[in-house]
C-alpha atoms as a PDB file:
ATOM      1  CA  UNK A   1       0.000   0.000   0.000  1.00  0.00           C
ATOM      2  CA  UNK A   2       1.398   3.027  -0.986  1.00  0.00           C
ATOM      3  CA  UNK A   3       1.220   5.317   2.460  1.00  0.00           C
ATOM      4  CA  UNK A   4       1.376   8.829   1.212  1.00  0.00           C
ATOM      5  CA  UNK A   5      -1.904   8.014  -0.916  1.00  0.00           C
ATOM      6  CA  UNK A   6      -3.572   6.344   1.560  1.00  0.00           C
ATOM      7  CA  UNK A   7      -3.404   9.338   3.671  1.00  0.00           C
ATOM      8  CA  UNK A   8      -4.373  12.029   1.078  1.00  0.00           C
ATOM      9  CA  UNK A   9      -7.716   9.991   0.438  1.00  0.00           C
ATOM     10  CA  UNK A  10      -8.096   9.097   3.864  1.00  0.00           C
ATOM     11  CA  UNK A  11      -7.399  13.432   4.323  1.00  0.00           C
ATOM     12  CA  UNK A  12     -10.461  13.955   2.056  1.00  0.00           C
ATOM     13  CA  UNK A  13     -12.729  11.649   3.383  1.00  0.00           C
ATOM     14  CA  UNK A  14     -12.573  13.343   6.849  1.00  0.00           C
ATOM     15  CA  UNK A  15     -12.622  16.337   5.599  1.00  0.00           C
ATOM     16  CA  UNK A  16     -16.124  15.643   4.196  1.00  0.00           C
ATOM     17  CA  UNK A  17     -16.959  13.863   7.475  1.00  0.00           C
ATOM     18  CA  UNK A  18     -16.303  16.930   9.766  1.00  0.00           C
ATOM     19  CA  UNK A  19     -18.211  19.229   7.136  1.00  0.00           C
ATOM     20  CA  UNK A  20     -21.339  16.938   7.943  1.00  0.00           C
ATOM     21  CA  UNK A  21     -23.321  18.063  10.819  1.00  0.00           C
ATOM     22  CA  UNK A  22     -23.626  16.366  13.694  1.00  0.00           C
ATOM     23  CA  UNK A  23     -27.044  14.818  13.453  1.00  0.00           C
ATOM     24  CA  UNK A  24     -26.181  13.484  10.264  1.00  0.00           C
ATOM     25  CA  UNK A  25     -22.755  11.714  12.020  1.00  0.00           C
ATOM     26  CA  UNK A  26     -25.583  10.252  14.498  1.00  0.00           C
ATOM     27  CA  UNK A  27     -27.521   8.670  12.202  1.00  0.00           C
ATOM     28  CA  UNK A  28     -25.736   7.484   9.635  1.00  0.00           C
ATOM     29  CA  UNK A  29     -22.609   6.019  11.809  1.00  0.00           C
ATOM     30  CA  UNK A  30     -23.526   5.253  15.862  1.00  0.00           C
ATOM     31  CA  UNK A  31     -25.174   1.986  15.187  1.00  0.00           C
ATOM     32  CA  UNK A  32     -23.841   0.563  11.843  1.00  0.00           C
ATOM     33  CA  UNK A  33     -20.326   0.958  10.013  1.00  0.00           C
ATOM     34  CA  UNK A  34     -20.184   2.201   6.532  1.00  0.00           C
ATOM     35  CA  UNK A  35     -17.491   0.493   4.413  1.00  0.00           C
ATOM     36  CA  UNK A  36     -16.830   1.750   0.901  1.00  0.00           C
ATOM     37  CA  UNK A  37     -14.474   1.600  -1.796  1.00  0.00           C
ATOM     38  CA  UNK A  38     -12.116   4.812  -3.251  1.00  0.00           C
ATOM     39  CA  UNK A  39     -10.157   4.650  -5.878  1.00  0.00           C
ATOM     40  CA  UNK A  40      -7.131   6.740  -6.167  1.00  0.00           C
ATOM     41  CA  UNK A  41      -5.594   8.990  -8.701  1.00  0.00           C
ATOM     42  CA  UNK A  42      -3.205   6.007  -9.485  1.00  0.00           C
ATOM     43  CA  UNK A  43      -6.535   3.818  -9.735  1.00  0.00           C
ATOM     44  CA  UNK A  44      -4.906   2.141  -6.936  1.00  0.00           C
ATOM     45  CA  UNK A  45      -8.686   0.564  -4.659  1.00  0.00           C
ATOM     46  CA  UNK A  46      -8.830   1.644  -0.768  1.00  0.00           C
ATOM     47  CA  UNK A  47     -11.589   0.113   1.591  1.00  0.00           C
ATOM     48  CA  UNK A  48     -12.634   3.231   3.732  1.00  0.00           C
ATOM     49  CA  UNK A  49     -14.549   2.368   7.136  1.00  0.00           C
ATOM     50  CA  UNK A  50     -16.242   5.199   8.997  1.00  0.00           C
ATOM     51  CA  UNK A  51     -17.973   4.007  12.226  1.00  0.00           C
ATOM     52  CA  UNK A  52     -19.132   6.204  14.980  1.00  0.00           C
ATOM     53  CA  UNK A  53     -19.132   5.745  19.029  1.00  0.00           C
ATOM     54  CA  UNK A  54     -20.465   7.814  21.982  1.00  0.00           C
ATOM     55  CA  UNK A  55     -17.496   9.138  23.331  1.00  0.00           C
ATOM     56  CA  UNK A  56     -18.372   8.499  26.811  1.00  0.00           C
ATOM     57  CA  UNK A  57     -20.824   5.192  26.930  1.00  0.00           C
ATOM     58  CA  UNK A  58     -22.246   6.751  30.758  1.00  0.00           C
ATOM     59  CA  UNK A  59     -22.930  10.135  29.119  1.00  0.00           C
ATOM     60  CA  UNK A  60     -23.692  10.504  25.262  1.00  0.00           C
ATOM     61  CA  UNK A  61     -23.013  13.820  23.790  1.00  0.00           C
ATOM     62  CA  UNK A  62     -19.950  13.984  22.080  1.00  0.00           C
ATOM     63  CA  UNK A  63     -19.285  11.337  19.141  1.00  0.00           C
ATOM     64  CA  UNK A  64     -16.123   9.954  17.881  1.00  0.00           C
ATOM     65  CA  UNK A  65     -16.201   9.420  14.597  1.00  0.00           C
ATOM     66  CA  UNK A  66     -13.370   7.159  13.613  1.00  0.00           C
ATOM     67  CA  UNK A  67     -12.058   6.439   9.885  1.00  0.00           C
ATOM     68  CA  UNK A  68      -9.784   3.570   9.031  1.00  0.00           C
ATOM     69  CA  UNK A  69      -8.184   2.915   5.905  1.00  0.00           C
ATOM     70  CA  UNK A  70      -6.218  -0.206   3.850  1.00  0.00           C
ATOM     71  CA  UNK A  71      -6.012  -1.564   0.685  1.00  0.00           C
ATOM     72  CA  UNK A  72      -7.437  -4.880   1.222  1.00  0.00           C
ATOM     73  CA  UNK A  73      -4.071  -6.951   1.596  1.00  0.00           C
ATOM     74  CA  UNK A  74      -2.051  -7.110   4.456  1.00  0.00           C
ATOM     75  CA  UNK A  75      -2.621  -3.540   5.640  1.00  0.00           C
ATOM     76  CA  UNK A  76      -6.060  -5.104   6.615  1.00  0.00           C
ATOM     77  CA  UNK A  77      -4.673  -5.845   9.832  1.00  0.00           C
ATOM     78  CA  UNK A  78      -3.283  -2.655  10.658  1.00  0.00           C
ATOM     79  CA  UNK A  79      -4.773  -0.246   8.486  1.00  0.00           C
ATOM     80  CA  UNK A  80      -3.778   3.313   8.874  1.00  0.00           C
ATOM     81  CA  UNK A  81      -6.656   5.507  10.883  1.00  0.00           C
ATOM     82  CA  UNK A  82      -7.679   8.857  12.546  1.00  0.00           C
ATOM     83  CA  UNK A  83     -10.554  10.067  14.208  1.00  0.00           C
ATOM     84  CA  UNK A  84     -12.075  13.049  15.913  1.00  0.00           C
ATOM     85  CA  UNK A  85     -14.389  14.083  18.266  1.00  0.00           C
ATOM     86  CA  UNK A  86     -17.574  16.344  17.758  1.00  0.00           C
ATOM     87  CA  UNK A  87     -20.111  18.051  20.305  1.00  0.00           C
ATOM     88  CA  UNK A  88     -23.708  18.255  19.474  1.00  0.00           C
ATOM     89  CA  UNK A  89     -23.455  21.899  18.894  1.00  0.00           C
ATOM     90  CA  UNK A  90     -21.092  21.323  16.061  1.00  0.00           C
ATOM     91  CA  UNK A  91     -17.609  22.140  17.512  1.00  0.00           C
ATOM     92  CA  UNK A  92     -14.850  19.556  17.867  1.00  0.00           C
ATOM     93  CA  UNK A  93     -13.416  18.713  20.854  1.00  0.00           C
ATOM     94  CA  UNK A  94     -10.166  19.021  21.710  1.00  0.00           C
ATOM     95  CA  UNK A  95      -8.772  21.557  18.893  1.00  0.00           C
END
């Protein structure tokens, strides 16, 4: 897998993620993952999965929205990922 792409989709599909509102992180993510397929520049294929947690179980509020990406071979096991964290008013926590 070729890191430096990985990255720069992985860069774009959180970028469209935090430009999402909050509600619409709720829904679509808390209770299922959504796994999808990119294809790069190179035409290189990268599975994307976006799943969503509360970030505190005891007191929902702010959601963690995590992304993970690989390319399906051995990077599968320990694909490269990020995540942030966003308030129900909008903001994100901890920048």
């Amino acid at each position: 897998m070729n890191d430096a792409e990985a990255k720069r989709v992985l860069d774009g599909v959180v970028a469209d993620l935090r430009r999402q509102p909050y509600g619409t992180l709720v829904a679509r993510y808390l209770h299922e993952a959504d796994n999808r397929t990119i294809a790069a520049e190179t035409g290189a294929e990268y599975q994307v999965e976006v799943q969503a947690f509360w970030d505190s179980p005891r007191q929902p509020g702010n959601l963690r929205v995590i992304i993970t990406i690989d390319d399906g071979g051995w990077r599968a096991f320990r694909p490269l990922s990020t995540d942030f964290i966003v308030a129900p008013d909008g903001s994100f926590v901890g920048e």
